[in-house]
C-alpha atoms as a PDB file:
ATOM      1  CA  UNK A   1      13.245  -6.631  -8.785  1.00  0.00           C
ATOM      2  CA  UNK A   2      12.195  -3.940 -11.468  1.00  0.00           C
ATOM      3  CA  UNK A   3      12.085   0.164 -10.843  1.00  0.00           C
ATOM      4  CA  UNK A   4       9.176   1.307 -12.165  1.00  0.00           C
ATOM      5  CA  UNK A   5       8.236   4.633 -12.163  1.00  0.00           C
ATOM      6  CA  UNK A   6       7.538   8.116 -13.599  1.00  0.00           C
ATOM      7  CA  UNK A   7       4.640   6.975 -15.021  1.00  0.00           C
ATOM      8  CA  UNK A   8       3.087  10.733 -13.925  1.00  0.00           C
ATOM      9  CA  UNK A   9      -0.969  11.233 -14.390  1.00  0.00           C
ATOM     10  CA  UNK A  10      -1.186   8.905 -17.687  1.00  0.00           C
ATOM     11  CA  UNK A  11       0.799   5.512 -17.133  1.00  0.00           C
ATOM     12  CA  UNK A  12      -0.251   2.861 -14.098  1.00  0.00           C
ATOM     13  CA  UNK A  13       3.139   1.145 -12.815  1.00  0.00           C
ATOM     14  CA  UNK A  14       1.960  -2.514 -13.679  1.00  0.00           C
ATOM     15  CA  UNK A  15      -1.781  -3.576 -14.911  1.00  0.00           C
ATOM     16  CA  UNK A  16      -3.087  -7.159 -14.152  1.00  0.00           C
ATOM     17  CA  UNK A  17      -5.938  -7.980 -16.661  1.00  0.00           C
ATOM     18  CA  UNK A  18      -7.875 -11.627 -16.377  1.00  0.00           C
ATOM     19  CA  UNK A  19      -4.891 -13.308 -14.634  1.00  0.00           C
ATOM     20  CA  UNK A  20      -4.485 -15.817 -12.731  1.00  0.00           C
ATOM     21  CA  UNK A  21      -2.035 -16.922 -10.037  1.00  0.00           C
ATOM     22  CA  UNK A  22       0.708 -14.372 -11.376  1.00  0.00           C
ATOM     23  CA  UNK A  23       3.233 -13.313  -8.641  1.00  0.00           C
ATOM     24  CA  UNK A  24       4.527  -9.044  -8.073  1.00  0.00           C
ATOM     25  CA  UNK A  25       7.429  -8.988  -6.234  1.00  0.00           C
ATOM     26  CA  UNK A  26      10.410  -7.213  -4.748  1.00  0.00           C
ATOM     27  CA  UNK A  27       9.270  -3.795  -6.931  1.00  0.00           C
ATOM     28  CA  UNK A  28      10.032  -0.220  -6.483  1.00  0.00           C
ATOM     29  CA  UNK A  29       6.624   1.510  -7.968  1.00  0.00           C
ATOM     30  CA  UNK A  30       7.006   5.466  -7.985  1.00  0.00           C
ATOM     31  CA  UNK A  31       5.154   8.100  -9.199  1.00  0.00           C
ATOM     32  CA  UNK A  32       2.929   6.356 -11.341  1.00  0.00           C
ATOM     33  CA  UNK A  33      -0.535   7.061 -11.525  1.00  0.00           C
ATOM     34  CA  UNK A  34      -1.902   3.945  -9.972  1.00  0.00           C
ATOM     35  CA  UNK A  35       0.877   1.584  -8.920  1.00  0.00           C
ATOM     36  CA  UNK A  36      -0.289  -1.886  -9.295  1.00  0.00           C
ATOM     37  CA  UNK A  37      -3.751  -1.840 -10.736  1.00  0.00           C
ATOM     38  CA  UNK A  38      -6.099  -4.792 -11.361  1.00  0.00           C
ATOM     39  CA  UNK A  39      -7.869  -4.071 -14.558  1.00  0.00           C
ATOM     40  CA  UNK A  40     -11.208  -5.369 -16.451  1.00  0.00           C
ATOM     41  CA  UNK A  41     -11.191  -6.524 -19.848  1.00  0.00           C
ATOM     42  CA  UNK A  42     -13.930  -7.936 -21.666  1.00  0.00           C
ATOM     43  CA  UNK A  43     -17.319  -9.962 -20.444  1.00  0.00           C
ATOM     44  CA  UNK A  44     -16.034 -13.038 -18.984  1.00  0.00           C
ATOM     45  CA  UNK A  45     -12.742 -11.428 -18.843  1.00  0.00           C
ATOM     46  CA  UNK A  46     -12.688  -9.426 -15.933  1.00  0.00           C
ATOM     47  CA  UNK A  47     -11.498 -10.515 -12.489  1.00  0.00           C
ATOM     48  CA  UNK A  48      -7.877 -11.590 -11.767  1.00  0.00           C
ATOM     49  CA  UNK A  49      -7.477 -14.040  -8.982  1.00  0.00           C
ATOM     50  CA  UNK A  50      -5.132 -15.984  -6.534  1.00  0.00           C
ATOM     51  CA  UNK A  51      -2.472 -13.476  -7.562  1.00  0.00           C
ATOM     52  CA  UNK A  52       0.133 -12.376  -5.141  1.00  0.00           C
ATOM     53  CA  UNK A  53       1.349  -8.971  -4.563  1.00  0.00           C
ATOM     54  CA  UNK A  54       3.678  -8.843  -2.034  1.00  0.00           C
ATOM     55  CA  UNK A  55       7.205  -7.175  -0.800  1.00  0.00           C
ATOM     56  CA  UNK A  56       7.018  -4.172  -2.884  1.00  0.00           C
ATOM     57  CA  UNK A  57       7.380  -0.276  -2.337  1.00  0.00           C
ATOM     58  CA  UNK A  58       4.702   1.506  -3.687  1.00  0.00           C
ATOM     59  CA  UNK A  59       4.961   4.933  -2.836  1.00  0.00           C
ATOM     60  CA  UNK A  60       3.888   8.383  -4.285  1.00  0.00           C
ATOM     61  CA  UNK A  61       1.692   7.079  -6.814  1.00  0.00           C
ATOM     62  CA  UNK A  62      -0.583   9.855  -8.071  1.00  0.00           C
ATOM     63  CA  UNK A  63      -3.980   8.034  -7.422  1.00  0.00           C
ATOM     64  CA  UNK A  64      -3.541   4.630  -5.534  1.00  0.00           C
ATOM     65  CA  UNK A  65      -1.177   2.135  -4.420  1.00  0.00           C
ATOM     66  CA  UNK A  66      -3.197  -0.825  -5.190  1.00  0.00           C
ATOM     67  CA  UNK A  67      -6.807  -0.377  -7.750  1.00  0.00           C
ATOM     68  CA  UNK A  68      -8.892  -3.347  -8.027  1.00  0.00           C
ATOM     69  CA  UNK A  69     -10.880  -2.296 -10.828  1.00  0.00           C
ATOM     70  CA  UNK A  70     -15.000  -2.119 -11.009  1.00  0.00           C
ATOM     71  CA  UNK A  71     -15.744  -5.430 -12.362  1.00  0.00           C
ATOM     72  CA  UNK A  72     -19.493  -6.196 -14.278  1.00  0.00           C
ATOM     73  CA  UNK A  73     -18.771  -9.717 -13.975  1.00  0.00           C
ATOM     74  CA  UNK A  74     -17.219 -11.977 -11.288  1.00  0.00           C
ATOM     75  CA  UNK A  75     -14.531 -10.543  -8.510  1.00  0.00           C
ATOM     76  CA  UNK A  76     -11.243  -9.989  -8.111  1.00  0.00           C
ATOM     77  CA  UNK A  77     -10.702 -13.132  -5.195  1.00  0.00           C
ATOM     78  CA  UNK A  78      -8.541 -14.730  -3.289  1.00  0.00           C
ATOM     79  CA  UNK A  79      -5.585 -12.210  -3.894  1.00  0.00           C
ATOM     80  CA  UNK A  80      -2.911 -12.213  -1.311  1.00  0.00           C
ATOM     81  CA  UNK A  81      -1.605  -8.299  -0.461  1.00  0.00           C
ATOM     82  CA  UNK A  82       1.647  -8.744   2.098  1.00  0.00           C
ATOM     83  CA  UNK A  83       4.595  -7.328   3.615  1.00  0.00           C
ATOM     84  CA  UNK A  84       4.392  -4.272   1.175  1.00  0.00           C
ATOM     85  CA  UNK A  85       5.374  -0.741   1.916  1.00  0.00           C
ATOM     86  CA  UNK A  86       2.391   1.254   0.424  1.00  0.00           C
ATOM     87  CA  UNK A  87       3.219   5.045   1.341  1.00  0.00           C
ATOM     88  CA  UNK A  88       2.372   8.692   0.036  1.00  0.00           C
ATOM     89  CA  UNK A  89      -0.197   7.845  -2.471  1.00  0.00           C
ATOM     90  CA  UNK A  90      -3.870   8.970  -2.416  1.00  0.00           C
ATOM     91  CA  UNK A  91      -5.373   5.893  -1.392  1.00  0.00           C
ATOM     92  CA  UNK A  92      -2.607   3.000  -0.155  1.00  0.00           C
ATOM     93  CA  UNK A  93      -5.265  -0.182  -1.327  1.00  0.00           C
ATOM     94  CA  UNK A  94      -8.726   0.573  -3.228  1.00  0.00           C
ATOM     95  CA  UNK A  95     -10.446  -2.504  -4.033  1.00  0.00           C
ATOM     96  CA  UNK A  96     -14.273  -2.224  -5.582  1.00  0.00           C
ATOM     97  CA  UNK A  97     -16.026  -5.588  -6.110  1.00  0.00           C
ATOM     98  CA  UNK A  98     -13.247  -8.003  -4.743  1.00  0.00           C
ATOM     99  CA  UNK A  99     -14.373 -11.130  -2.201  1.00  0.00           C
ATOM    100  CA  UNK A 100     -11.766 -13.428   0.009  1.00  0.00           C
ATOM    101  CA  UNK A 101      -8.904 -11.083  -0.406  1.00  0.00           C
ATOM    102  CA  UNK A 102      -5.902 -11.033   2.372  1.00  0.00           C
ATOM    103  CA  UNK A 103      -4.385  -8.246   3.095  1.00  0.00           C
ATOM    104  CA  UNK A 104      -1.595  -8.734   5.430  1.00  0.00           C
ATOM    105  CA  UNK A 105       1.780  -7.718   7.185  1.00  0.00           C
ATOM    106  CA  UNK A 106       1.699  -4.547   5.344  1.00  0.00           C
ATOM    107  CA  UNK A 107       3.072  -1.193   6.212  1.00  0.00           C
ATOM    108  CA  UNK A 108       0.119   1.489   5.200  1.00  0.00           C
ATOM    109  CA  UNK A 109       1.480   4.729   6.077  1.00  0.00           C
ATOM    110  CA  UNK A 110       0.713   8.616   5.699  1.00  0.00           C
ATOM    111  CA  UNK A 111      -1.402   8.041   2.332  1.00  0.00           C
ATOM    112  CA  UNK A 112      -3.552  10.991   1.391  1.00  0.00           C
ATOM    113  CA  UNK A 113      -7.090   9.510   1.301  1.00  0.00           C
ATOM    114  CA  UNK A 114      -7.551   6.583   3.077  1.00  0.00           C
ATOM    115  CA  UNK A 115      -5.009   3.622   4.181  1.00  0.00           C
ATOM    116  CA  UNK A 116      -7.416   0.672   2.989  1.00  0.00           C
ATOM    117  CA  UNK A 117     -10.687   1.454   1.249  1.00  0.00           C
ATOM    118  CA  UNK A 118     -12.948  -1.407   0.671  1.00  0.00           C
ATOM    119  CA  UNK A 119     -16.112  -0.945  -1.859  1.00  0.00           C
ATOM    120  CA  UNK A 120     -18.914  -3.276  -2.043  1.00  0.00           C
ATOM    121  CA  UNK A 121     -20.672  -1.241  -4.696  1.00  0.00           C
ATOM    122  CA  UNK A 122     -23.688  -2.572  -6.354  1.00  0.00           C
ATOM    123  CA  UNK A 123     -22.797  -5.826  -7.131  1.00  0.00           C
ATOM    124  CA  UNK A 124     -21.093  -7.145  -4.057  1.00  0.00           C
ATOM    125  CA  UNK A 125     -17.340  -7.964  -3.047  1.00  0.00           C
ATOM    126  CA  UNK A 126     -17.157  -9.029   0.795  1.00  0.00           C
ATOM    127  CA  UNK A 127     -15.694 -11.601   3.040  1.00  0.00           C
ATOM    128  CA  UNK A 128     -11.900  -9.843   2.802  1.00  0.00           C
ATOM    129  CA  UNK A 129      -9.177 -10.398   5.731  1.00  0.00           C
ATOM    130  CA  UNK A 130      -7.478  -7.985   6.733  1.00  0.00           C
ATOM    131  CA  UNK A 131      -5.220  -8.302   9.656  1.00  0.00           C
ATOM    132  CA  UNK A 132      -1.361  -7.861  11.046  1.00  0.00           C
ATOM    133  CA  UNK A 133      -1.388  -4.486   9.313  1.00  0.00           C
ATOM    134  CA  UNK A 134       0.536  -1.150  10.394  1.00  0.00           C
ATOM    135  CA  UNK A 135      -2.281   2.052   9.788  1.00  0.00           C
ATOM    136  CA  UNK A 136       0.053   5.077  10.451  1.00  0.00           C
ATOM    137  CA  UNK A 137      -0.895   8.649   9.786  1.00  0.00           C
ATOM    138  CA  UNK A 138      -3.364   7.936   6.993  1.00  0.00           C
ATOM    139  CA  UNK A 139      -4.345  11.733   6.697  1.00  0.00           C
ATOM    140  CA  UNK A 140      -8.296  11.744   6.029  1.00  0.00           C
ATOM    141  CA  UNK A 141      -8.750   8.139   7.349  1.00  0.00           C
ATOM    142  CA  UNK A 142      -7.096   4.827   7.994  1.00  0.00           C
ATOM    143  CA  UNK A 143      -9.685   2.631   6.599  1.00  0.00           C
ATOM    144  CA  UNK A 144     -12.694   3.193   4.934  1.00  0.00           C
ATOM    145  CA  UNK A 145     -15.814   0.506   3.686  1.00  0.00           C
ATOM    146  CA  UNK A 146     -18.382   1.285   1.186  1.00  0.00           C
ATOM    147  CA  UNK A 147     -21.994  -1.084   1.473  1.00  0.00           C
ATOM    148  CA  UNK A 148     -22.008  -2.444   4.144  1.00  0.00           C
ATOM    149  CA  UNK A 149     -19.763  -5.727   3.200  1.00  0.00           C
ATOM    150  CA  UNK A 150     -18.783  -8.196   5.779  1.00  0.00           C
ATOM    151  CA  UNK A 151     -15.170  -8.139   6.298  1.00  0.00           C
ATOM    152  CA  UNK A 152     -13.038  -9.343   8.924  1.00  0.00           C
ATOM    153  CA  UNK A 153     -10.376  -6.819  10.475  1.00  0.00           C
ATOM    154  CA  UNK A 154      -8.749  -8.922  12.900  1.00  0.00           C
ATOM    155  CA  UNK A 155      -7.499 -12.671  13.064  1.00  0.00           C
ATOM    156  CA  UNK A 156      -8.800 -13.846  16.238  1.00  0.00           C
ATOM    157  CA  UNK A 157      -7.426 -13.578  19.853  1.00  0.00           C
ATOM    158  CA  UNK A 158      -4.749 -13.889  21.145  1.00  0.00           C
ATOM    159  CA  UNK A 159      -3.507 -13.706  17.314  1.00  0.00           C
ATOM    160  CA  UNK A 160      -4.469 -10.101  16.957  1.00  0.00           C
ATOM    161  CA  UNK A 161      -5.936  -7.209  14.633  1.00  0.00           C
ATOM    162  CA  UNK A 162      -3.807  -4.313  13.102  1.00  0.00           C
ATOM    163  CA  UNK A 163      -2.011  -1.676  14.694  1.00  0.00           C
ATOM    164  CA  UNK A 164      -3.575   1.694  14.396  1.00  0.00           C
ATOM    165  CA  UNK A 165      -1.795   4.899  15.106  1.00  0.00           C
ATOM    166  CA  UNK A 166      -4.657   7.136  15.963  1.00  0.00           C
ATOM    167  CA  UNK A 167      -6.496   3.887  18.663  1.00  0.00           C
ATOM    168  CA  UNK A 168      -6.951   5.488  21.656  1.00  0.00           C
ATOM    169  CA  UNK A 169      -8.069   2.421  23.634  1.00  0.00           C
ATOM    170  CA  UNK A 170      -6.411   1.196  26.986  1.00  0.00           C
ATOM    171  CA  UNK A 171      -4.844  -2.437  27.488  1.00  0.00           C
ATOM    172  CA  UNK A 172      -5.748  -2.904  31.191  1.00  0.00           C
ATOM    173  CA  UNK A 173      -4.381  -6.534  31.006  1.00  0.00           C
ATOM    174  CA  UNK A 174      -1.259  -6.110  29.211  1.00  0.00           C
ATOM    175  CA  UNK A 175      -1.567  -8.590  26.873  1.00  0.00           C
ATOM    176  CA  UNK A 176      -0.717  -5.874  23.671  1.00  0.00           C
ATOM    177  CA  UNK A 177      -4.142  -5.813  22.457  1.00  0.00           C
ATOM    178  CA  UNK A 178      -6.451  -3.106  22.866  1.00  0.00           C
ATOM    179  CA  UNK A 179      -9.100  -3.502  25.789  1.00  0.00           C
ATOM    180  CA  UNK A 180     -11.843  -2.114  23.188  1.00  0.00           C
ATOM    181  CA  UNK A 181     -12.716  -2.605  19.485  1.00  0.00           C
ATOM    182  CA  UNK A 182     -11.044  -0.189  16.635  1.00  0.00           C
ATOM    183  CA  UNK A 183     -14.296   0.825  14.509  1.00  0.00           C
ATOM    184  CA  UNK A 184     -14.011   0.671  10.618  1.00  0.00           C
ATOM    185  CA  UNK A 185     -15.899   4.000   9.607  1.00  0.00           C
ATOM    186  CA  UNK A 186     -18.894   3.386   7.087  1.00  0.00           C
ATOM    187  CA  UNK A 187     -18.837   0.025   7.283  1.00  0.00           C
ATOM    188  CA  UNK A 188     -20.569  -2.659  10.229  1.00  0.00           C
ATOM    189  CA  UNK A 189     -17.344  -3.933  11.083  1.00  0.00           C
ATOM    190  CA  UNK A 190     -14.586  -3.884  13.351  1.00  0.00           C
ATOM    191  CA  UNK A 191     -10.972  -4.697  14.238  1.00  0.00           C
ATOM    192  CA  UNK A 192     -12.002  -6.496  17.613  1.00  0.00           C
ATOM    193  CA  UNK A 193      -8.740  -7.121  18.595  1.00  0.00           C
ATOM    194  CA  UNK A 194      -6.464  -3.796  17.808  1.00  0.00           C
ATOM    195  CA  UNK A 195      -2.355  -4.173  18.137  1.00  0.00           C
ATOM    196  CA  UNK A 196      -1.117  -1.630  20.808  1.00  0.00           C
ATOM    197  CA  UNK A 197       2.310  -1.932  19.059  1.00  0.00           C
ATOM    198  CA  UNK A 198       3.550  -1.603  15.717  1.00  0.00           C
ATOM    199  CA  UNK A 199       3.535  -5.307  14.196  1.00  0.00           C
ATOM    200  CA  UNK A 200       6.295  -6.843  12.893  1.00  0.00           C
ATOM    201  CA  UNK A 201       8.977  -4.065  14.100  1.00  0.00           C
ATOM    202  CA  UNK A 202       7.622  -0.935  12.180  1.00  0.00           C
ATOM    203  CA  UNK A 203      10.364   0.595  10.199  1.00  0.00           C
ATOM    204  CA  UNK A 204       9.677   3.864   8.094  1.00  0.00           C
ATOM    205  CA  UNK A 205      11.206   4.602   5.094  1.00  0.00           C
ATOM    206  CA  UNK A 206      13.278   7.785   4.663  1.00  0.00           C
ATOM    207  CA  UNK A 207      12.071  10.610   3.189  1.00  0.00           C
ATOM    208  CA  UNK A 208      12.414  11.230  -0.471  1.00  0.00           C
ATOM    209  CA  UNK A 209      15.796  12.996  -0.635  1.00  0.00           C
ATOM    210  CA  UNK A 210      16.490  16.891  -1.325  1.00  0.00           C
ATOM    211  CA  UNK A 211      18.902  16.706  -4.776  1.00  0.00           C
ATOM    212  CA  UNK A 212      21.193  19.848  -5.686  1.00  0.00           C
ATOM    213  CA  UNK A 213      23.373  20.188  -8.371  1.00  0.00           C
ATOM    214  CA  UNK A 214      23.809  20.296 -12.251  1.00  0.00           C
ATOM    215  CA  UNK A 215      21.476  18.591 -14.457  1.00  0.00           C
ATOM    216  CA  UNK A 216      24.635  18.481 -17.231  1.00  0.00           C
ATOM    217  CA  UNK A 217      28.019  18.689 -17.850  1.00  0.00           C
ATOM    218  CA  UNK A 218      31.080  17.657 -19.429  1.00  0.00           C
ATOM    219  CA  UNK A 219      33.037  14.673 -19.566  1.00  0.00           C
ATOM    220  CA  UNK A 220      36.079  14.683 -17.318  1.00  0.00           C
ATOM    221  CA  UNK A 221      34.747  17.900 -15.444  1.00  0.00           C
ATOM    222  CA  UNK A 222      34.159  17.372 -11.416  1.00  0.00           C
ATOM    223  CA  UNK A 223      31.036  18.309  -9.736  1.00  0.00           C
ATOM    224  CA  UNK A 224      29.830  18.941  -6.701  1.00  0.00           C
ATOM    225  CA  UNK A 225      25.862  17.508  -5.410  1.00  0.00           C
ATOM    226  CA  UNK A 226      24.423  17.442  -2.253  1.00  0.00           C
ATOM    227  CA  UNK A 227      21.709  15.006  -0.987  1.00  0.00           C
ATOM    228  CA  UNK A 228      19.780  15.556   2.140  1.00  0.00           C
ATOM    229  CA  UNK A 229      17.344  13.118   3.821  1.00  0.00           C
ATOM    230  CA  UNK A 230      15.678  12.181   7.284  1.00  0.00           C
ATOM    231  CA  UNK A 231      14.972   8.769   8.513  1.00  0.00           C
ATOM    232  CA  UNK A 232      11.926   8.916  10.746  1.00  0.00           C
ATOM    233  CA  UNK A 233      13.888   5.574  12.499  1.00  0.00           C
ATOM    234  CA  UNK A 234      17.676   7.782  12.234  1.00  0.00           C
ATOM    235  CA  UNK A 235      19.088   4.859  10.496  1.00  0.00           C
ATOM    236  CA  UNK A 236      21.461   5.525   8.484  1.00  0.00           C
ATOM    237  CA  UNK A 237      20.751   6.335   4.752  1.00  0.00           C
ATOM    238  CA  UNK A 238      23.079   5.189   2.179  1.00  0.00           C
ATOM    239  CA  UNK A 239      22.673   6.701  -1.788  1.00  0.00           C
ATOM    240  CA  UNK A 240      23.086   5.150  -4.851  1.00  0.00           C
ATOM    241  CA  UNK A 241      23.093   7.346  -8.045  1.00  0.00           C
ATOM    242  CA  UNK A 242      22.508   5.296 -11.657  1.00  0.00           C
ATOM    243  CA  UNK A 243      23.484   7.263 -14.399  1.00  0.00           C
ATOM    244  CA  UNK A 244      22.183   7.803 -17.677  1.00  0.00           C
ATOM    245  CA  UNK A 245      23.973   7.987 -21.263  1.00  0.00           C
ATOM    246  CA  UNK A 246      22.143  11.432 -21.156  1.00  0.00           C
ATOM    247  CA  UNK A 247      23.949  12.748 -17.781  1.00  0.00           C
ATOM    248  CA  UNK A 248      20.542  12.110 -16.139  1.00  0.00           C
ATOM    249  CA  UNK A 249      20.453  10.463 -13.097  1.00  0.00           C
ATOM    250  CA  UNK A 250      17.604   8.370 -10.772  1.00  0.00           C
ATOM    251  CA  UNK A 251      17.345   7.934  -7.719  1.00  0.00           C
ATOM    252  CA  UNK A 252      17.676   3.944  -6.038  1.00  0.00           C
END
């Protein structure tokens, strides 16, 4: 339930370093440079595992949503990724060197590199699940895979895959999964079982909103902003302004 943000080019939102079973929840993470990053520490110090990151915004983070860091000893394992809304950052999840992973329920959407990128690097980091995800509009692509790791895009039939915006398979037999296999670029795997639907009721976030008006003033003194946004969904948007001692205000 925090707000963390501004964090610009030179502050990650929240760093994990050697920990185990620790929970992030319910989180706005903004405009950070990485917005939940999993960080190594010393030899023998340098995997966090059966963590939880999960119902969180994490949007417009400089470099990625999500960073598993480059370990040199052990993996970053059995973390559980869910139901987070991971939007407008260069990469939505980045994990290097990280083994029995689930990423699930997610809503990856419109990031500027890739949606999920999964990196096997030298020294392994395989056997991730990744499944009952939304890819929407990732703008290079929506999932990328680096050596050749085995990972599993899909949880079985009639269970399902992910739902990818740019599939272009048929479903012949109407049973809302895709007729032929969505192929995970780079890699030797595949989402066997794509979603032709959005899972879990897709709903977008708004945009970030247009703010006019003065930055200062006077106590007692009226003025007048304006705040303009678009819901991709046209619900309807309601503002909250939080004001700082300094006249400042954030956005909520």
């Amino acid at each position: 339930d925090c707000y963390i943000h501004q964090g610009k080019d030179s502050y990650d939102g929240i760093v994990f370093y050697n920990v185990t079973n620790g929970v992030i929840e319910k989180n706005i993470i903004t405009e950070n440079r990485n917005g939940v990053m999993f960080r190594t520490q010393e030899n023998g110090k340098e995997n966090s595992e059966y963590n939880i990151i999960r119902n969180n915004s994490i949007t417009n983070n400089s470099n990625d949503g999500i960073h598993f860091e480059h370990t040199g000893y052990g993996y970053h394992n059995n973390n559980t990724i869910a139901h987070n809304i991971l939007l407008n950052n260069s990469k939505g999840i980045y994990l290097i060197m990280s083994e029995y992973n689930l990423i699930v329920s997610n809503n990856i959407i419109s990031n500027n590199e890739v949606g999920v990128m999964l990196d096997m690097c030298e020294g392994g980091g395989e056997f991730n699940r990744i499944h009952h995800n939304n890819f929407v509009n990732n703008v290079v692509k929506q999932a990328y895979e680096l050596g050749g790791p085995i990972n599993t895009w899909d949880h079985g039939y009639p269970s399902g895959g992910n739902y990818w915006s740019d599939y272009t398979g048929e479903d012949n037999d109407g049973d809302g999964i895709g007729d032929t296999p969505y192929e995970i670029p780079e890699g030797i795997n595949e989402d066997r079982y794509p979603l032709m639907d959005p899972w879990g009721g897709l709903n977008l976030p708004p945009n970030k909103p247009s703010i006019n008006g003065p930055i200062s003033g006077k106590p007692g003194v009226e003025y007048d902003y304006s705040f303009v946004t678009h819901d991709p969904d046209d619900d309807d948007v309601k503002y909250v302004i939080d004001w700082y001692t300094t006249g400042e205000f954030i956005e909520t």
